[in-house]
C-alpha atoms as a PDB file:
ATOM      1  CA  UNK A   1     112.172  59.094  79.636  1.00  0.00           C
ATOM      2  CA  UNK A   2     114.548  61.442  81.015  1.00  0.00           C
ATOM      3  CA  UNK A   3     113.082  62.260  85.017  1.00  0.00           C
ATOM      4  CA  UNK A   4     115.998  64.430  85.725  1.00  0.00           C
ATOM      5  CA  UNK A   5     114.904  67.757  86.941  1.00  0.00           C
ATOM      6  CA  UNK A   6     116.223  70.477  84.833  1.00  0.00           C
ATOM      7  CA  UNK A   7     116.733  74.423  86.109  1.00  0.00           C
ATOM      8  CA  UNK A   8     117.023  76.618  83.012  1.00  0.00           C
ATOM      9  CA  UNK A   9     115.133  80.489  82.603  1.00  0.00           C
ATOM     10  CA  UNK A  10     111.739  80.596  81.419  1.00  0.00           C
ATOM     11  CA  UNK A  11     111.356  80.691  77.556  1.00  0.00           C
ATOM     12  CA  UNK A  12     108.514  81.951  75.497  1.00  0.00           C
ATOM     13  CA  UNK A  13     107.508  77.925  75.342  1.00  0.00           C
ATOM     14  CA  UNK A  14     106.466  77.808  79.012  1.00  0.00           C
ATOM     15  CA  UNK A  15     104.239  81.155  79.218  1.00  0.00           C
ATOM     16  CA  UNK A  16     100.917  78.581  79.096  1.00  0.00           C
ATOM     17  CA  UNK A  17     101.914  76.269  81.795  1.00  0.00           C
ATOM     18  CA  UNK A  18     103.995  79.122  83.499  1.00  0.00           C
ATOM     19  CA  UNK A  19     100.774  81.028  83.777  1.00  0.00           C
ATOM     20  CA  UNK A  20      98.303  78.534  85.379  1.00  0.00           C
ATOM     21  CA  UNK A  21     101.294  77.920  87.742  1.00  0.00           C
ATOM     22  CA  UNK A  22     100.286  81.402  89.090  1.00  0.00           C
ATOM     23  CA  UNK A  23      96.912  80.800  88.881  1.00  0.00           C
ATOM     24  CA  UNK A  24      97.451  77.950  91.070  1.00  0.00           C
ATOM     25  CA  UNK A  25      99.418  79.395  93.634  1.00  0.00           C
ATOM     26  CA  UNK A  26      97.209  82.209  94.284  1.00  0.00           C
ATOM     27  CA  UNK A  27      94.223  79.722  94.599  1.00  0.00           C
ATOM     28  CA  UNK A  28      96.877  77.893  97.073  1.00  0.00           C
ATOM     29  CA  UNK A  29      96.725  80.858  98.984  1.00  0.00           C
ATOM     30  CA  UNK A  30      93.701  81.826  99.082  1.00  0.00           C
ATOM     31  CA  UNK A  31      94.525  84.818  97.153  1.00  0.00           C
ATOM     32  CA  UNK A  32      92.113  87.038  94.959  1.00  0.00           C
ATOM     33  CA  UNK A  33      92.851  85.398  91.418  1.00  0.00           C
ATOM     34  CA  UNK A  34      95.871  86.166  89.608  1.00  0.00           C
ATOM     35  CA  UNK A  35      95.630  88.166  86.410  1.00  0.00           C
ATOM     36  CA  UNK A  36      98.520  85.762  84.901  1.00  0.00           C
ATOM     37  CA  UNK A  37      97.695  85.001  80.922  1.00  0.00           C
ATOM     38  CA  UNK A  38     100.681  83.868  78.835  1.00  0.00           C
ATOM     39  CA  UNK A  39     100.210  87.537  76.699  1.00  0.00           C
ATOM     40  CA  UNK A  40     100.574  89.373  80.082  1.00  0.00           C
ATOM     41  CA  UNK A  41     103.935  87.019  80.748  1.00  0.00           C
ATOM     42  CA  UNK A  42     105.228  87.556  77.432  1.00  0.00           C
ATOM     43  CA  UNK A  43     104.660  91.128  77.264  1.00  0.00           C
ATOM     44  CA  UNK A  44     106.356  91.372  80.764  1.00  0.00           C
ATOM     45  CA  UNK A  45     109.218  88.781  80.584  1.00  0.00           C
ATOM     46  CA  UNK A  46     110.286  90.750  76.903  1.00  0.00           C
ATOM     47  CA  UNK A  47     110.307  94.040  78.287  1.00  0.00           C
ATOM     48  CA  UNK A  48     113.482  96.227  78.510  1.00  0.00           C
ATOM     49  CA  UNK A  49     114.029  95.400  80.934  1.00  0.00           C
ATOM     50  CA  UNK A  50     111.809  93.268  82.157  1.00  0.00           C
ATOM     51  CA  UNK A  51     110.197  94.000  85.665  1.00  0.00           C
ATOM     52  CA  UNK A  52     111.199  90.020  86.624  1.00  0.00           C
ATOM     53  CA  UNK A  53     113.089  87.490  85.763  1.00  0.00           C
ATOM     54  CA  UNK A  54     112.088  83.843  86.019  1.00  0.00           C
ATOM     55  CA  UNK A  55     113.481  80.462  86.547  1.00  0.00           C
ATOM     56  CA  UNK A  56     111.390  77.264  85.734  1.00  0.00           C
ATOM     57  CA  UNK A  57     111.878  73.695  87.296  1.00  0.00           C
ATOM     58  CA  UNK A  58     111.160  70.851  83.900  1.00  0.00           C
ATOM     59  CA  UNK A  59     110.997  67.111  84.666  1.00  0.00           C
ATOM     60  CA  UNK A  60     110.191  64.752  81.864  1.00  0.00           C
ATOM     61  CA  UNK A  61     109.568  67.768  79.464  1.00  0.00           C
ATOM     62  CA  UNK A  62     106.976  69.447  82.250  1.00  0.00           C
ATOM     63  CA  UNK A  63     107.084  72.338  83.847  1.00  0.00           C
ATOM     64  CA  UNK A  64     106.837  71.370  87.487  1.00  0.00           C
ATOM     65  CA  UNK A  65     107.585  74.851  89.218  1.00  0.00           C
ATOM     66  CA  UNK A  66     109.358  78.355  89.054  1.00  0.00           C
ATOM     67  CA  UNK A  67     110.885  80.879  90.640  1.00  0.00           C
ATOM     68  CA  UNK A  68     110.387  84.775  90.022  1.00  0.00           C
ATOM     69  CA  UNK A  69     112.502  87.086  91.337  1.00  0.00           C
ATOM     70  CA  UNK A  70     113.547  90.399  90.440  1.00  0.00           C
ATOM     71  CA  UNK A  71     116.047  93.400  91.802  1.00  0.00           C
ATOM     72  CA  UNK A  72     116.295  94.711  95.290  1.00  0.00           C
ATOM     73  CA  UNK A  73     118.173  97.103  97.169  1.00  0.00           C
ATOM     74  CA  UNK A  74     119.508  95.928 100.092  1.00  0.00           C
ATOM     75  CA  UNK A  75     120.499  98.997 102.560  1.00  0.00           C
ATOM     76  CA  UNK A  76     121.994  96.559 105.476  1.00  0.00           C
ATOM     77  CA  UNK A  77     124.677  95.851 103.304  1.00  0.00           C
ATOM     78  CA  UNK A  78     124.280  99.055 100.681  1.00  0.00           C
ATOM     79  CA  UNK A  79     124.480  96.543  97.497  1.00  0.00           C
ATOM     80  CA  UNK A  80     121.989  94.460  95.384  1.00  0.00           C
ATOM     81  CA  UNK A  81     119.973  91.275  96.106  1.00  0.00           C
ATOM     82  CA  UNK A  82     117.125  89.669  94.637  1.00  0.00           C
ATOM     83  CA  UNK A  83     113.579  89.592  95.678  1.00  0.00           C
ATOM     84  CA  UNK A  84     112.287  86.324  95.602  1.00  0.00           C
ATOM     85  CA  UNK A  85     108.432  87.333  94.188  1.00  0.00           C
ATOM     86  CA  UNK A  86     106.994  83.806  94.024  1.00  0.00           C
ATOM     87  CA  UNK A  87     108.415  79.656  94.766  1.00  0.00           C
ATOM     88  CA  UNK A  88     105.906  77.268  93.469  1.00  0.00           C
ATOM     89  CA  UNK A  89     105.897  73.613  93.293  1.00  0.00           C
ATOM     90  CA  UNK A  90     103.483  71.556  91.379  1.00  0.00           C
ATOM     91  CA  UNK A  91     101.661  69.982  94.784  1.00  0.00           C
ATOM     92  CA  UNK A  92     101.910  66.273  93.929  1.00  0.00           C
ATOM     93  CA  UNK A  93     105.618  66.957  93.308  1.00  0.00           C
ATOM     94  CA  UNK A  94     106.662  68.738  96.500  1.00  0.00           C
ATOM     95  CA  UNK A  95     109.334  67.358  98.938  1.00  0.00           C
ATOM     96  CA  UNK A  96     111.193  65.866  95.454  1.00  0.00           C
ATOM     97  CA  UNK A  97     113.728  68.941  95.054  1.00  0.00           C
ATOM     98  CA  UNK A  98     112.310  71.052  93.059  1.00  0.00           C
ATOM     99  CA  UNK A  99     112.146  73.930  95.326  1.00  0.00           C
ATOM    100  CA  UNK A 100     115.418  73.575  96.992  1.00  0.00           C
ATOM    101  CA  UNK A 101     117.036  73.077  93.290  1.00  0.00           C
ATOM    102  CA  UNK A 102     115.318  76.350  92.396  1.00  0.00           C
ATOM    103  CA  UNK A 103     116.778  77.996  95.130  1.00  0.00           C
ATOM    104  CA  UNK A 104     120.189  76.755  94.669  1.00  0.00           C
ATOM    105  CA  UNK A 105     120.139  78.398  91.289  1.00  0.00           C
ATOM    106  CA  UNK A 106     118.985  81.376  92.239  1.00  0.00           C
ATOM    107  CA  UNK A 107     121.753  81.646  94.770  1.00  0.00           C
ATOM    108  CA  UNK A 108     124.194  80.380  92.253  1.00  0.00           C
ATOM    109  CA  UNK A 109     123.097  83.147  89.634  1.00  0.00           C
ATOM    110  CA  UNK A 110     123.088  85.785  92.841  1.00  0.00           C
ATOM    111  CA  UNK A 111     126.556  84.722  93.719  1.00  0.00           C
ATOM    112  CA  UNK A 112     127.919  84.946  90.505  1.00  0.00           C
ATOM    113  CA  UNK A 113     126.421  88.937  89.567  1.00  0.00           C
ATOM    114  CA  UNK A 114     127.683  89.678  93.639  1.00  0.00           C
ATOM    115  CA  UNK A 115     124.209  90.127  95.325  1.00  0.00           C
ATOM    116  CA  UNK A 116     124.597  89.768  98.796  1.00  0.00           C
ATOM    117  CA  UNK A 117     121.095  88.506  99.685  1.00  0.00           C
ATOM    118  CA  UNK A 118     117.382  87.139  98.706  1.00  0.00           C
ATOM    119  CA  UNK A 119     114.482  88.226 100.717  1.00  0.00           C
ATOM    120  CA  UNK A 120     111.178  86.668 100.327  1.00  0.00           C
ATOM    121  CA  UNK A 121     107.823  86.739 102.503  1.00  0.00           C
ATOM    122  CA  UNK A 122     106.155  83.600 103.512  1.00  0.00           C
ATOM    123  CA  UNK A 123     102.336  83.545 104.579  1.00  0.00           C
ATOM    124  CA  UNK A 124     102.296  83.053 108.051  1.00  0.00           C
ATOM    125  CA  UNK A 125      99.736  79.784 107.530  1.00  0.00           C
ATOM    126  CA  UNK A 126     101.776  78.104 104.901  1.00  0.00           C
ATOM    127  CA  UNK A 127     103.844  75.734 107.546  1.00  0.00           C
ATOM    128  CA  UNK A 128     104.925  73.427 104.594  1.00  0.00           C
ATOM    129  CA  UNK A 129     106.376  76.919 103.340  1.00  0.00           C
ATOM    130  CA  UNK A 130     108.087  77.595 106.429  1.00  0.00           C
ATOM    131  CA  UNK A 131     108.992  74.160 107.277  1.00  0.00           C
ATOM    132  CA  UNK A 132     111.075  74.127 103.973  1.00  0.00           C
ATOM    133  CA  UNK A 133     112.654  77.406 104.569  1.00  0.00           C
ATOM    134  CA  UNK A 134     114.012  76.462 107.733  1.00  0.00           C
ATOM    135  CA  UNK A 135     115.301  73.148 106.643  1.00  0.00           C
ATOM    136  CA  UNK A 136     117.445  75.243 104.115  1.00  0.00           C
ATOM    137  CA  UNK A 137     118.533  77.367 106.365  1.00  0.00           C
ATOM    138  CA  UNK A 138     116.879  80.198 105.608  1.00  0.00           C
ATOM    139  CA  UNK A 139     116.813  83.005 108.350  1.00  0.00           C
ATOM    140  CA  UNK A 140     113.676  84.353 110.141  1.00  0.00           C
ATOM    141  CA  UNK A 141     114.587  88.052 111.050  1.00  0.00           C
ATOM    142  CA  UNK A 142     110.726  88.047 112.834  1.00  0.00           C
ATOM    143  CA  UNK A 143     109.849  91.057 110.226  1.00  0.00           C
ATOM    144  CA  UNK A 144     106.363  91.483 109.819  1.00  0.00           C
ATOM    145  CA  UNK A 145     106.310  92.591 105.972  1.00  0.00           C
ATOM    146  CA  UNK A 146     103.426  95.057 104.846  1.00  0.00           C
ATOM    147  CA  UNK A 147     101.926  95.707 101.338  1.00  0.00           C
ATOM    148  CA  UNK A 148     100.609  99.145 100.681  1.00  0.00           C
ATOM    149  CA  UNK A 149      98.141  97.855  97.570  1.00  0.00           C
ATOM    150  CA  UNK A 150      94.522  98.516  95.575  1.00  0.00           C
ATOM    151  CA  UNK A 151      92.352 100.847  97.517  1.00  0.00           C
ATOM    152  CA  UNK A 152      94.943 101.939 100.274  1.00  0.00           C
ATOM    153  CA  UNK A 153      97.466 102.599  97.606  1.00  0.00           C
ATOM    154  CA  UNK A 154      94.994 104.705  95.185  1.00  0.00           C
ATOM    155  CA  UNK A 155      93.599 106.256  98.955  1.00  0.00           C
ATOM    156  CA  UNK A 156      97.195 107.563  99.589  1.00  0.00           C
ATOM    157  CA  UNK A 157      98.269 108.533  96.151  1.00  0.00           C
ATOM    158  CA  UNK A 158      95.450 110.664  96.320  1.00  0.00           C
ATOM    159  CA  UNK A 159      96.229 112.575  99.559  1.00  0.00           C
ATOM    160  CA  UNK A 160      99.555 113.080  97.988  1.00  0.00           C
ATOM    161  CA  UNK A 161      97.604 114.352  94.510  1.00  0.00           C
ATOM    162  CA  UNK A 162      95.682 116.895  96.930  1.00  0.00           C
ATOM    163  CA  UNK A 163      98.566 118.074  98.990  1.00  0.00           C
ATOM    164  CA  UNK A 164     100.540 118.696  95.670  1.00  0.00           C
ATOM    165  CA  UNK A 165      99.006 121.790  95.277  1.00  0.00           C
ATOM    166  CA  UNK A 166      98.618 123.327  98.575  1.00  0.00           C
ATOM    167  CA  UNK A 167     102.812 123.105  98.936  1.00  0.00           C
ATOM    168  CA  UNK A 168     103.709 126.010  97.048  1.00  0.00           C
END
């Protein structure tokens, strides 16, 4: 059997498996749990255009991890980069490549359509995270990235729903 790792874009084959990838990584994180289903995926990923694009890791016919990423504005530079929305490694597989050969790719495919940059956030308690970003050589610019999401976003969407009126 074949135990090359392969890099190739997500196809409408790996929605299941791509799916409880997501799952997984928000239970990694201790996140509230994803709303990944393969119908969301393949309602999102055949969009036009889609919000992301992905990039799946295979080994022996598996999926063992992916990469999502979609556009981003970078204003240091005033041209594109990518966003790097989510790096996941099956857990009994990390520290075989599979992150770093994601990665490459990504860069590879950022290169070639002349983004100058990915940006990503790491959660401050994932040390085998950050460990593996600095190994690559990944910079730390010490930014302290914020969400605005859920309540607080619906909160301030409404102030700006009840100030719409009084600004004539």
């Amino acid at each position: 059997m074949d135990e090359t790792l392969h890099i190739r874009p997500a196809a409408d084959r790996d929605l299941d498996r791509l799916a409880a990838m997501m799952v997984e990584l928000h239970r990694h994180l201790a996140l509230p749990p994803s709303p990944a289903t393969p119908a969301l995926l393949w309602a999102q990923l055949s969009a036009e255009p889609p919000p992301f694009a992905c990039l799946v890791a295979e080994r022996t016919g598996t999926l063992v991890g992916y990469a999502a990423y979609c556009d981003f504005y970078n204003s240091d530079y005033m041209a594109r980069g990518f966003w790097l929305c989510d790096l996941f490694v099956d857990p009994a597989l990390r520290s075989a490549g599979a992150g770093r050969a994601l990665l490459a790719e990504l860069s590879r495919i950022a290169v070639e359509q002349e983004r100058v940059s990915i940006w990503w956030g790491v959660h401050r308690t994932n040390l085998r995270a950050i460990g593996f970003y600095d190994r690559i050589g990944a910079g730390d610019f010490q930014v302290d990235l914020r969400e605005l999401e859920t309540d607080a976003l619906q909160a301030l969407a409404a102030e700006a729903r009840a100030g719409a009126g009084s600004a004539t």
